[in-house]
Structures are given as structure tokens and as C-alpha cells.
Protein backbone atom coordinates (compact mmCIF):
# COMPACT_ATOMS: atom_id res chain seq x y z
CA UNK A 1 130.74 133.12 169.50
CA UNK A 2 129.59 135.55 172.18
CA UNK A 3 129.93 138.42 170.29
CA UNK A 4 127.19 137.05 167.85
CA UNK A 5 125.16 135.57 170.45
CA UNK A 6 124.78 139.12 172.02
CA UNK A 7 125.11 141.60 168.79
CA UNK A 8 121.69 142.83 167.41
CA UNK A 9 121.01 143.97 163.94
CA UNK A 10 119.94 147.14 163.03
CA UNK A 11 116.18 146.35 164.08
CA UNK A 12 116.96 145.49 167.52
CA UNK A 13 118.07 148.68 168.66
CA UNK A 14 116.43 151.57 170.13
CA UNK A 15 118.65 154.49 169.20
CA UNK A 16 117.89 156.17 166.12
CA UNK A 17 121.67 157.45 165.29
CA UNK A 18 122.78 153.81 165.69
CA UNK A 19 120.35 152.41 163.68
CA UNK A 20 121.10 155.31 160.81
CA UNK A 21 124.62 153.95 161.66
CA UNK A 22 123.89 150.55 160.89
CA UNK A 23 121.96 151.49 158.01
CA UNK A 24 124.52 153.54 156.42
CA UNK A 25 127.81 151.44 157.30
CA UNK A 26 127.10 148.31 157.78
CA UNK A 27 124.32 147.53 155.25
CA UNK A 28 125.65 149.27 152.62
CA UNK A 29 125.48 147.79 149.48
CA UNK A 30 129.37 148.82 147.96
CA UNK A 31 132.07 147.41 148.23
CA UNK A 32 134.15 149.57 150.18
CA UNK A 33 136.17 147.98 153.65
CA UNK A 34 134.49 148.76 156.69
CA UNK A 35 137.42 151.38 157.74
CA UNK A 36 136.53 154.00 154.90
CA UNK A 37 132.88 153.48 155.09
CA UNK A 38 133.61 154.49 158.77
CA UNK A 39 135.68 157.27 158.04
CA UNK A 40 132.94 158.44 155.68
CA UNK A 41 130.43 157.99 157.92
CA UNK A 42 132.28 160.24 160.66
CA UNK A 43 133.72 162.18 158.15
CA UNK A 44 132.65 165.43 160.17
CA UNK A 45 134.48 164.46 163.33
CA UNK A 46 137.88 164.45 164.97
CA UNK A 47 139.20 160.51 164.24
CA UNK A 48 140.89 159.41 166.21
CA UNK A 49 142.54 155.60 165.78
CA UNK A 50 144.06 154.08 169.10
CA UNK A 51 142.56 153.58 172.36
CA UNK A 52 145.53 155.70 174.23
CA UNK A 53 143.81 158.81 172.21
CA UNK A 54 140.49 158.66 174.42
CA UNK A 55 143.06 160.86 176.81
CA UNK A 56 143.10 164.10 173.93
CA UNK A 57 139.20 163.13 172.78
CA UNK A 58 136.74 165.89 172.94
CA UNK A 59 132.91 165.79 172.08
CA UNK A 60 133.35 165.63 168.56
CA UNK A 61 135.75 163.08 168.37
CA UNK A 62 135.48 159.65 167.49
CA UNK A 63 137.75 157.01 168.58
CA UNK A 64 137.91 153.93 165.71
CA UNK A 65 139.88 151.07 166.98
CA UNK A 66 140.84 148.13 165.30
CA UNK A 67 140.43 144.39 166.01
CA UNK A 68 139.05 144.62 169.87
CA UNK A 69 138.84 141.06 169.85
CA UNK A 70 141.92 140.14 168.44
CA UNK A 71 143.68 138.85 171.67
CA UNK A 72 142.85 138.87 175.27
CA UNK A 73 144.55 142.03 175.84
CA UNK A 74 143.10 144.18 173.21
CA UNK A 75 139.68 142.91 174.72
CA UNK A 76 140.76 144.49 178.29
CA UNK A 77 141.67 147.43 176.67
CA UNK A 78 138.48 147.97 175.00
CA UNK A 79 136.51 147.05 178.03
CA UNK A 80 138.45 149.89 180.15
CA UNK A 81 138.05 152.05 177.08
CA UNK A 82 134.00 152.48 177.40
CA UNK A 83 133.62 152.27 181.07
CA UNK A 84 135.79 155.44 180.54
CA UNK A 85 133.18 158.34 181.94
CA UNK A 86 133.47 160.40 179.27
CA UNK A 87 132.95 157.98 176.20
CA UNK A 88 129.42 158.44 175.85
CA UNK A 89 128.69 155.93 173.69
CA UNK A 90 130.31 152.73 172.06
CA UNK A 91 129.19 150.64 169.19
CA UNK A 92 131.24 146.98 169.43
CA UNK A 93 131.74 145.92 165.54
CA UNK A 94 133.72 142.62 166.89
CA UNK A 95 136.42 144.00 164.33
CA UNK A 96 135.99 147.72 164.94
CA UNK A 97 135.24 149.24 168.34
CA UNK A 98 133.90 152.81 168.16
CA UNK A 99 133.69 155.34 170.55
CA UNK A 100 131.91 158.83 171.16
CA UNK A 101 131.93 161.41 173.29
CA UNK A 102 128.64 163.61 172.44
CA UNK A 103 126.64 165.25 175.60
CA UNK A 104 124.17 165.01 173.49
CA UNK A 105 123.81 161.25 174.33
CA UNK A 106 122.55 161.81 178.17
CA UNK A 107 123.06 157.97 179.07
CA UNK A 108 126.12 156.41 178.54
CA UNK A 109 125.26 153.37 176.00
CA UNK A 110 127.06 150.53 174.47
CA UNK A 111 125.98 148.45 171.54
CA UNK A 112 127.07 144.75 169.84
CA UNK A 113 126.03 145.03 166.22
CA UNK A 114 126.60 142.40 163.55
């Protein structure tokens, strides 16, 4: 419940390569699972897929996690995971957390889409 009460759709945010991200991924019209329209999407980076590989990340990896909500734990992890200095950016999916590490991004930023 707080996870929707806080995400934003793809017109409430201010960043124009998360809102081509939520453009691309999430309101795409096939009907592939969220996981390979991910991979696709990032299909020029380093994925990564557990939180423990934020230690070997570099700034063109991305870190996809899966279920960050599922229990109490995985939450904690995910929270330690973006204050983490150098993830630069994190996009919470409720069942996917993703995580970047671009300079490009100058302020670190963290978005709750739906």
C-alpha cells in the first residue's frame, strides 16, 4: 500500500531517461515479463542480478534485483543498497529494484514507479 501511495507514473517525473524508461518498459504494449523487457532495455550494460554485486559494479553496470518487497529483510537490503554512494540512481519497481551507477547522473536520485 505505500509503495502505490508514493510511486508516480511516467508523467510525474522529472528525469527524462526515467521517463524513456517508463515509456519503454513499463508501458509497453507486449507481452513479454518485466525481467526481459529489462534486460532489453539495459541490454548495453553490465547486469548484474543480486544486491551483494553492487561491491564489483562499475558505471556501466546495472544492478536488477528481484522482489525488494518480498519480506522485511529484502526491504533492508534494498534500502542499504541505494544509500550506497556510488549507486547513482535507483528506480523502485515494488517487484524489481534497479540500480545505476552513471556519473553522468550528478545527483544521486531514487524513484517509485508503478
Amino acid at each position: 500500500m505505500k509503495h502505490r501511495w508514493k510511486a508516480r507514473r511516467r508523467h510525474g517525473v522529472h528525469s527524462p531517461f526515467v521517463y524513456h524508461f517508463s515509456e519503454t518498459v513499463l508501458h509497453h504494449s507486449g507481452n513479454q515479463p518485466l525481467q526481459t523487457r529489462l534486460e532489453q532495455f539495459f541490454h548495453t550494460y553490465d547486469i548484474q542480478y543480486h544486491i551483494e554485486d553492487i561491491q564489483k559494479a562499475h558505471e556501466n553496470t546495472v544492478v536488477l534485483v528481484k522482489g525488494i518487497h518480498q519480506s522485511p529483510e529484502k526491504t533492508v537490503s534494498w534500502n542499504v543498497a541505494i544509500a550506497d554512494s556510488r549507486v547513482t540512481m535507483s528506480i523502485d519497481l515494488y517487484s524489481y529494484g534497479v540500480l545505476l551507477f552513471h556519473k553522468e547522473f550528478l545527483e544521486k536520485q531514487h524513484f517509485v514507479l508503478r
